[in-house]
PDB file of N, CA and C in Angstrom:
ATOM      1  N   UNK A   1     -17.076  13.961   7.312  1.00  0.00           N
ATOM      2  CA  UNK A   1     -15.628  13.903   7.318  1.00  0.00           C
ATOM      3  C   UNK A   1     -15.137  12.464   7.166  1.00  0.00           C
ATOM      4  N   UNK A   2     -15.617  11.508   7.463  1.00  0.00           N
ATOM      5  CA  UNK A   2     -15.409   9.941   7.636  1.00  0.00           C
ATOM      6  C   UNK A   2     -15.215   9.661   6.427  1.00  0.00           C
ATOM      7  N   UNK A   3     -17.041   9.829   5.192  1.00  0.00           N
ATOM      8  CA  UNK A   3     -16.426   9.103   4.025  1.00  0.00           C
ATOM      9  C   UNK A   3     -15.572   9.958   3.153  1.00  0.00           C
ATOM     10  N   UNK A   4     -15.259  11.335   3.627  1.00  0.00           N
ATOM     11  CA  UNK A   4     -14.428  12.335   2.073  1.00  0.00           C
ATOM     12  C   UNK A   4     -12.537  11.361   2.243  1.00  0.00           C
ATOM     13  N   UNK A   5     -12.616  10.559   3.173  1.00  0.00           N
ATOM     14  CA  UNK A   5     -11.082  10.092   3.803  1.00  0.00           C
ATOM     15  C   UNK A   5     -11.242   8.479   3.373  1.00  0.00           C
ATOM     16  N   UNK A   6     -12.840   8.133   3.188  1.00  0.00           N
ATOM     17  CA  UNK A   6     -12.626   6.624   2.845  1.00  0.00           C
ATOM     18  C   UNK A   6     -11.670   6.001   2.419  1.00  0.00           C
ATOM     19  N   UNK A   7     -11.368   6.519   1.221  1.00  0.00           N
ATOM     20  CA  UNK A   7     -10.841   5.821   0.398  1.00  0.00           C
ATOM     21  C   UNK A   7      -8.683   5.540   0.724  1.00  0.00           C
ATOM     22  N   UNK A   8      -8.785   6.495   1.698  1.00  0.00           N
ATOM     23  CA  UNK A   8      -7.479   6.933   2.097  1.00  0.00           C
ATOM     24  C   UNK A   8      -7.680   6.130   3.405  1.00  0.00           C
ATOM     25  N   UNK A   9      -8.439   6.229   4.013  1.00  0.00           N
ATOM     26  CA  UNK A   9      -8.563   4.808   4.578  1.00  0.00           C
ATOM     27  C   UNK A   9      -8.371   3.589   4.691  1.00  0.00           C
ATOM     28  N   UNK A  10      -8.706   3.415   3.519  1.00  0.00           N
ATOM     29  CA  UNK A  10      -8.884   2.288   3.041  1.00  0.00           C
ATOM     30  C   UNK A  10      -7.179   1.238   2.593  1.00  0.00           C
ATOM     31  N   UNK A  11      -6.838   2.383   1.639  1.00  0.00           N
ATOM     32  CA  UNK A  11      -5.574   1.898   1.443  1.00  0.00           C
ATOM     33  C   UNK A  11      -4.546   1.860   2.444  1.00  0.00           C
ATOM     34  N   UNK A  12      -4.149   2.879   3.870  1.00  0.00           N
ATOM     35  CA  UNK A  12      -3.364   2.867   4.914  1.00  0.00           C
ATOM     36  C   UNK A  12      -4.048   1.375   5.346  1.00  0.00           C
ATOM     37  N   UNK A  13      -5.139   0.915   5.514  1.00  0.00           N
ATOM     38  CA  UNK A  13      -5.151  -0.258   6.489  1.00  0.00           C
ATOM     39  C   UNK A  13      -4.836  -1.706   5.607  1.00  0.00           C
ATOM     40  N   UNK A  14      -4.859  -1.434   4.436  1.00  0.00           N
ATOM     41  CA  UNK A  14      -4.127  -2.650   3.114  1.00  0.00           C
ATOM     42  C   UNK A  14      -2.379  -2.492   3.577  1.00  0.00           C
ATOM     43  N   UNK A  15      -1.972  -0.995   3.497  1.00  0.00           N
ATOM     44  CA  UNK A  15      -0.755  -1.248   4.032  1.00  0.00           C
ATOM     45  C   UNK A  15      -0.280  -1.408   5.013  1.00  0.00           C
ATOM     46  N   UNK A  16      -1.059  -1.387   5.653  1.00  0.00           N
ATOM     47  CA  UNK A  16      -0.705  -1.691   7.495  1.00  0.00           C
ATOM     48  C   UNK A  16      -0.652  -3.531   7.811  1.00  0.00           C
ATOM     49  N   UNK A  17      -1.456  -3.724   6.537  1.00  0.00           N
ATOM     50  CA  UNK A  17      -1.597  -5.497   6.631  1.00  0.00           C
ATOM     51  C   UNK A  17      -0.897  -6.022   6.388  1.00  0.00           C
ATOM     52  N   UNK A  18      -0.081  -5.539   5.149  1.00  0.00           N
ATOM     53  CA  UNK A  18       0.792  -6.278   4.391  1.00  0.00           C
ATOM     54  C   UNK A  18       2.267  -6.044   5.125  1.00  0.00           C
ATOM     55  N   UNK A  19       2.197  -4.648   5.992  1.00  0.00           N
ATOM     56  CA  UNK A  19       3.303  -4.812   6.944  1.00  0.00           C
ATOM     57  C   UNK A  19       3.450  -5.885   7.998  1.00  0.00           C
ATOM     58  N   UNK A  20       2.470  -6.316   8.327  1.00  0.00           N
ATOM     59  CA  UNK A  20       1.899  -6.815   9.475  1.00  0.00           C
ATOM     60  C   UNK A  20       2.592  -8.364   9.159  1.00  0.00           C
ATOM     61  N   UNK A  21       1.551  -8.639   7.942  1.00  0.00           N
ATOM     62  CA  UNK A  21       2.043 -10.530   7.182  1.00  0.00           C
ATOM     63  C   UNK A  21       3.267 -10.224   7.111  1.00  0.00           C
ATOM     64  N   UNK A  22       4.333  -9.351   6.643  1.00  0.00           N
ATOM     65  CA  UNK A  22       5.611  -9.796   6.224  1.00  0.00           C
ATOM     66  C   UNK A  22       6.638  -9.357   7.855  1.00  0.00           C
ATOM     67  N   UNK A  23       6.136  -8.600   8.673  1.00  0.00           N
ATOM     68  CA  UNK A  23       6.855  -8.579  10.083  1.00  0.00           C
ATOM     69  C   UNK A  23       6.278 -10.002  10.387  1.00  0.00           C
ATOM     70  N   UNK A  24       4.827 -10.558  10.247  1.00  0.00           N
ATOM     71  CA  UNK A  24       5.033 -11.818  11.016  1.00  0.00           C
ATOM     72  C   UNK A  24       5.994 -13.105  10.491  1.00  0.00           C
ATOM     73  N   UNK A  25       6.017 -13.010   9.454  1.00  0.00           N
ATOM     74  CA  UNK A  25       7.299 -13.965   8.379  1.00  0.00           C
ATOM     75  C   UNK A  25       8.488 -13.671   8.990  1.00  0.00           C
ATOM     76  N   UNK A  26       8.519 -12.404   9.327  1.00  0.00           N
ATOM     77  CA  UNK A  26      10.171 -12.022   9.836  1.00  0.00           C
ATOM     78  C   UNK A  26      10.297 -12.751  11.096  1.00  0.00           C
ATOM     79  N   UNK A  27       9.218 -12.619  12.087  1.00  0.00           N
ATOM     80  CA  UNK A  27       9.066 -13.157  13.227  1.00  0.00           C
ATOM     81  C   UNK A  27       9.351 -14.493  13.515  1.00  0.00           C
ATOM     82  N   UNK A  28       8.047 -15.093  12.807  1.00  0.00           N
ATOM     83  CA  UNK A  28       8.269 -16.763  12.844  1.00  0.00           C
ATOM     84  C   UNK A  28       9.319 -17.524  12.195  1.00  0.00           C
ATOM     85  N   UNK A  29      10.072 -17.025  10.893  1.00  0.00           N
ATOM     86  CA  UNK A  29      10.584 -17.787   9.987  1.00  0.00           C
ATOM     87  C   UNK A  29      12.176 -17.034  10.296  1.00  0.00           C
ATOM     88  N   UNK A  30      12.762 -15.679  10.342  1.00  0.00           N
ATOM     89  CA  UNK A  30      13.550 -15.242   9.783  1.00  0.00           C
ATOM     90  C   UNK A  30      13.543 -14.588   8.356  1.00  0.00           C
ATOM     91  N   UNK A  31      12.806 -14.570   8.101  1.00  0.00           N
ATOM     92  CA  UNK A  31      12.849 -14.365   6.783  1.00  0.00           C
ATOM     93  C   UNK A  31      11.105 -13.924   6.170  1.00  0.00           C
ATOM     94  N   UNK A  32      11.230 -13.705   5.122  1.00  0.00           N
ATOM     95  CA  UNK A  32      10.044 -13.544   4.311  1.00  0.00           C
ATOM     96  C   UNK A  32       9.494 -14.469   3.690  1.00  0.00           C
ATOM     97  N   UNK A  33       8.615 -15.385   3.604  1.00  0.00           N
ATOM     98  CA  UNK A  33       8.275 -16.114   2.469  1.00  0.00           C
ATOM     99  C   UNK A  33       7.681 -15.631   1.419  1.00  0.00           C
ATOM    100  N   UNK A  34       8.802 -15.419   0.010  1.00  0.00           N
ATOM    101  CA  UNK A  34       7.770 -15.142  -1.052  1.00  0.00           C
ATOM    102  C   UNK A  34       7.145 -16.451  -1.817  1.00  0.00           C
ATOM    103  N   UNK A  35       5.999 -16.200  -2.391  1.00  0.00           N
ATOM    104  CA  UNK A  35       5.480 -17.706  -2.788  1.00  0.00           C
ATOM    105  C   UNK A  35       5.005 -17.170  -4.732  1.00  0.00           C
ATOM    106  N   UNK A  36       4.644 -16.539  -4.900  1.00  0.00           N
ATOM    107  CA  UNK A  36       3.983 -16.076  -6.271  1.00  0.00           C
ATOM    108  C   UNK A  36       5.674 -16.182  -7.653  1.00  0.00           C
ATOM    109  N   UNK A  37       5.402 -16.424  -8.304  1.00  0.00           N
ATOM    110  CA  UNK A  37       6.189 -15.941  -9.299  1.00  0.00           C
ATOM    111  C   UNK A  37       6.061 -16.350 -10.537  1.00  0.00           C
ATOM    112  N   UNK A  38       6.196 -15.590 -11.520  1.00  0.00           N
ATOM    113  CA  UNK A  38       6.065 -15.637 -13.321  1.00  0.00           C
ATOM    114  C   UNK A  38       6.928 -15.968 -13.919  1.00  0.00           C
ATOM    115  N   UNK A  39       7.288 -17.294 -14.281  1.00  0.00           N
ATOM    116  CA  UNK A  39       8.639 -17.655 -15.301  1.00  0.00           C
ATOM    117  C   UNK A  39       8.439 -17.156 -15.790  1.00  0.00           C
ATOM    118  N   UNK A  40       7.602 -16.942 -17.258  1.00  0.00           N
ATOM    119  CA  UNK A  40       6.778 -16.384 -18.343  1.00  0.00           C
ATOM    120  C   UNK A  40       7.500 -14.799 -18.837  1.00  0.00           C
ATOM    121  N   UNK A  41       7.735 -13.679 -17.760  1.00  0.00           N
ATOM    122  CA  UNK A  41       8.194 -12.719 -17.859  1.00  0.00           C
ATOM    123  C   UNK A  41       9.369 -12.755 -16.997  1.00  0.00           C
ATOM    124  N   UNK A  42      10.020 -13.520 -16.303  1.00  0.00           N
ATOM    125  CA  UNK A  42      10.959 -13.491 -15.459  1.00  0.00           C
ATOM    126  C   UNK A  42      10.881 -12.343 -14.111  1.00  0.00           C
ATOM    127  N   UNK A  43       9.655 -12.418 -13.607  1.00  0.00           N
ATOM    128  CA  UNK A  43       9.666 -11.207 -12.571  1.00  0.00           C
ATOM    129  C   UNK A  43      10.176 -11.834 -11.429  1.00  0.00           C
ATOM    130  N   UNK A  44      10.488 -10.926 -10.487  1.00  0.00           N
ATOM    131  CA  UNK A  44      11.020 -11.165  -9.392  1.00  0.00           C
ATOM    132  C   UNK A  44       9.843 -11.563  -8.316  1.00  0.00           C
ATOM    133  N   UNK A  45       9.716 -12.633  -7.185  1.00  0.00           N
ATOM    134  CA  UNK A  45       9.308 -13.189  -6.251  1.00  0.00           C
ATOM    135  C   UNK A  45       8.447 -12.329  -5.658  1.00  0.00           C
ATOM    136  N   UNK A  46       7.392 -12.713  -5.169  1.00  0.00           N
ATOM    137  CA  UNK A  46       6.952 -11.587  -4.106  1.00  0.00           C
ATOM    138  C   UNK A  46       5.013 -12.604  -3.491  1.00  0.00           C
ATOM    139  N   UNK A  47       4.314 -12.091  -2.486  1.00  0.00           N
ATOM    140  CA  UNK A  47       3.991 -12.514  -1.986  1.00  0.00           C
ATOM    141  C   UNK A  47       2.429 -11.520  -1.743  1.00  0.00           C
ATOM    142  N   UNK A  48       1.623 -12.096  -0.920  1.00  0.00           N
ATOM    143  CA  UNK A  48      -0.054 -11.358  -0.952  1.00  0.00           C
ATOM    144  C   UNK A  48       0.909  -9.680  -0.344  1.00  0.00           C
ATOM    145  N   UNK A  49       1.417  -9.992   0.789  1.00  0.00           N
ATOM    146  CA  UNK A  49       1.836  -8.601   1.613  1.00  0.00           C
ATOM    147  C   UNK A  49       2.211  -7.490   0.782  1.00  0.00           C
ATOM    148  N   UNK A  50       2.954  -8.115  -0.379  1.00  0.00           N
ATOM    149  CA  UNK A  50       3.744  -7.430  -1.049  1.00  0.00           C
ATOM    150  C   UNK A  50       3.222  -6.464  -1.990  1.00  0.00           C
ATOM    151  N   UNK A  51       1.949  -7.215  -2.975  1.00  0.00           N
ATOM    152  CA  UNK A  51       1.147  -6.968  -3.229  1.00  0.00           C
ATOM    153  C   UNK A  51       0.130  -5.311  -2.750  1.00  0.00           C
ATOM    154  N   UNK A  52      -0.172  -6.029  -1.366  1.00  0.00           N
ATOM    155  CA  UNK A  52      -0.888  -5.006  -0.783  1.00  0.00           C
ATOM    156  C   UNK A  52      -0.401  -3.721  -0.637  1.00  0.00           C
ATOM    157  N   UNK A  53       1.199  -4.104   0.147  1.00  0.00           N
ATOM    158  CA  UNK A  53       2.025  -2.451   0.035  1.00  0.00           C
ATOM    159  C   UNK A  53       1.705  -1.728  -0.752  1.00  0.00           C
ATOM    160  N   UNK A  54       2.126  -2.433  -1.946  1.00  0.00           N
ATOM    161  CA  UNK A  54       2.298  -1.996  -3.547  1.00  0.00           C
ATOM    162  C   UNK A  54       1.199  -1.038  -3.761  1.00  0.00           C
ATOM    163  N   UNK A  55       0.213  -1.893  -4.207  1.00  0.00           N
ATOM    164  CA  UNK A  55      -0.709  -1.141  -4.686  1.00  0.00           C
ATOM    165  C   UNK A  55      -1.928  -0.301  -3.747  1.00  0.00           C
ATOM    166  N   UNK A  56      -1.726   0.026  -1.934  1.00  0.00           N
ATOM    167  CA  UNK A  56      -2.450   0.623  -1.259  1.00  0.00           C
ATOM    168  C   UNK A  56      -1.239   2.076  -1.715  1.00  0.00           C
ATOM    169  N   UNK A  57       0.084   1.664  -1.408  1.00  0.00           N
ATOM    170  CA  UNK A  57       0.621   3.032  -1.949  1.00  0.00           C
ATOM    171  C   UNK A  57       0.530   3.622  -2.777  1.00  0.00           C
ATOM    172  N   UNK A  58       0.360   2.544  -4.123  1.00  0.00           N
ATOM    173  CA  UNK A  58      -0.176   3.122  -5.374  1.00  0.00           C
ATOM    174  C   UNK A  58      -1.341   3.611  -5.037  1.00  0.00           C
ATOM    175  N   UNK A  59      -2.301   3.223  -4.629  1.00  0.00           N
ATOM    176  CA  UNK A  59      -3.970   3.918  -4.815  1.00  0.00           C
ATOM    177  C   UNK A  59      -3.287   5.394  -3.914  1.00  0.00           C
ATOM    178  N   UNK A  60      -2.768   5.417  -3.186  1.00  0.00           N
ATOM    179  CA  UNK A  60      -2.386   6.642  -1.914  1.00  0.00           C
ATOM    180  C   UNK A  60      -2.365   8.021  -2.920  1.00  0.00           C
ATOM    181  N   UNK A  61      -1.025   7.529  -4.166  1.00  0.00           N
ATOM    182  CA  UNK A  61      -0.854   8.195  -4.816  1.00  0.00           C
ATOM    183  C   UNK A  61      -1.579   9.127  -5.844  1.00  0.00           C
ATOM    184  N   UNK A  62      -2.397   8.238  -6.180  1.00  0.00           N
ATOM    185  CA  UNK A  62      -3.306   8.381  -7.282  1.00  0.00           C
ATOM    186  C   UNK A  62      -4.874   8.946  -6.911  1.00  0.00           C
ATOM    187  N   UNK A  63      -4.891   8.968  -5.236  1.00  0.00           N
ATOM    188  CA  UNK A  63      -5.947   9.644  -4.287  1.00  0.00           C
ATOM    189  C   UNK A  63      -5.441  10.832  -4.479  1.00  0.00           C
ATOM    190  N   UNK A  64      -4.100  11.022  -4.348  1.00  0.00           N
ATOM    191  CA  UNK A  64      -3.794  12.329  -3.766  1.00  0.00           C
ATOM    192  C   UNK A  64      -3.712  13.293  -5.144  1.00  0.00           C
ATOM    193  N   UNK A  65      -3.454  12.693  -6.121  1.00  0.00           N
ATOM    194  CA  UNK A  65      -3.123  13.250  -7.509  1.00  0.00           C
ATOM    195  C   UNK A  65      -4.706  13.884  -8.023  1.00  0.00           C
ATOM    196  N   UNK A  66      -5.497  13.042  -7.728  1.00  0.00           N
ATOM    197  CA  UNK A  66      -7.180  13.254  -8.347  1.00  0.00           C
ATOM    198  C   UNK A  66      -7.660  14.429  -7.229  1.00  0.00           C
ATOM    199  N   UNK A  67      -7.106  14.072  -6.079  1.00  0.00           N
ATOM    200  CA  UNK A  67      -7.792  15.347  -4.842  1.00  0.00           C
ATOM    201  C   UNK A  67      -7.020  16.541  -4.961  1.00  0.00           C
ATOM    202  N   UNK A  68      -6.453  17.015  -5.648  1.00  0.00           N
ATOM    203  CA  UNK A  68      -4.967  17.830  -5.338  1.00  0.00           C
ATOM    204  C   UNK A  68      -5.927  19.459  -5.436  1.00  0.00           C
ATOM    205  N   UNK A  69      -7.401  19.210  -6.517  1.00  0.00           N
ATOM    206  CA  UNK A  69      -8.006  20.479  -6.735  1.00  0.00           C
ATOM    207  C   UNK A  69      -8.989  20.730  -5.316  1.00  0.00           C
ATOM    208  N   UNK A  70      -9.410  19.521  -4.710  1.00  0.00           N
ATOM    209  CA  UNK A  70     -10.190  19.895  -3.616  1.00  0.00           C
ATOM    210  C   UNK A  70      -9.337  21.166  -2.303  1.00  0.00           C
ATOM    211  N   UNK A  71      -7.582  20.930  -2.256  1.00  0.00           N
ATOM    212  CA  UNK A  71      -7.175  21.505  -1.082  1.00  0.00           C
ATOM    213  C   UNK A  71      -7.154  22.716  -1.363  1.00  0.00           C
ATOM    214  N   UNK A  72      -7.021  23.646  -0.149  1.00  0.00           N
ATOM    215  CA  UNK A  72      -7.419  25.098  -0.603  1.00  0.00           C
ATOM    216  C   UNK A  72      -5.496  25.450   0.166  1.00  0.00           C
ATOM    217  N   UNK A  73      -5.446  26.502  -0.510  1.00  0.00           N
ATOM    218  CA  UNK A  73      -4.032  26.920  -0.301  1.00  0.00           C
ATOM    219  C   UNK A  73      -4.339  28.158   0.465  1.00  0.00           C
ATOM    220  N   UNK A  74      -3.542  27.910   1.947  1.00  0.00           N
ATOM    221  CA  UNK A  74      -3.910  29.125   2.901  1.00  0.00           C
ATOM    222  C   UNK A  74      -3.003  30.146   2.631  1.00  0.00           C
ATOM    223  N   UNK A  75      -2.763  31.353   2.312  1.00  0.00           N
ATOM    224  CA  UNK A  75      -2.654  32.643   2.077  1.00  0.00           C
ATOM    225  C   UNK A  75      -1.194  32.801   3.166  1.00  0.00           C
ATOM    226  N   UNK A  76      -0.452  33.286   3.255  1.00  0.00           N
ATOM    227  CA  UNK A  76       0.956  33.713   4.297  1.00  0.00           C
ATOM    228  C   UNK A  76       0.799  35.005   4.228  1.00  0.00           C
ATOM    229  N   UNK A  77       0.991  35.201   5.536  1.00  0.00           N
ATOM    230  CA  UNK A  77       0.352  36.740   6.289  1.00  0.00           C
ATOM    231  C   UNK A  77       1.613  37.636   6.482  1.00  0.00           C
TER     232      UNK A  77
END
């Protein structure tokens, strides 16, 4: 049961981190520090935390989309 959840694992504790770095920014600073950004394409600011959200939710998604044939659909009585 441990590793069929790995991977779902895996990504809740990426997003639990990146909550974590940007509540502690809120904490210490007021604010967020974003530090990353692309003149090049003009994207908007953002930071490692941000990052992590991002794409542990993305993987969340894309777990759940690839597993969708493993769940079994219980029957209503």
């Amino acid at each position: 049961l441990e590793k069929k959840y790995a991977y779902e694992r895996l990504c809740i504790i990426f997003f639990v981190a990146g909550g974590i770095g940007n509540l502690l920014d809120r904490i210490r600073f007021g604010y967020v520090i974003d530090f990353i950004y692309y003149e090049q394409i003009n994207f908007p600011k953002f930071n490692l935390a941000d990052c992590y959200i991002t794409l542990s939710m993305l993987g969340l998604v894309v777990i759940t989309l690839l597993k969708k044939e493993e769940r079994t659909i219980v029957p209503s009585a």
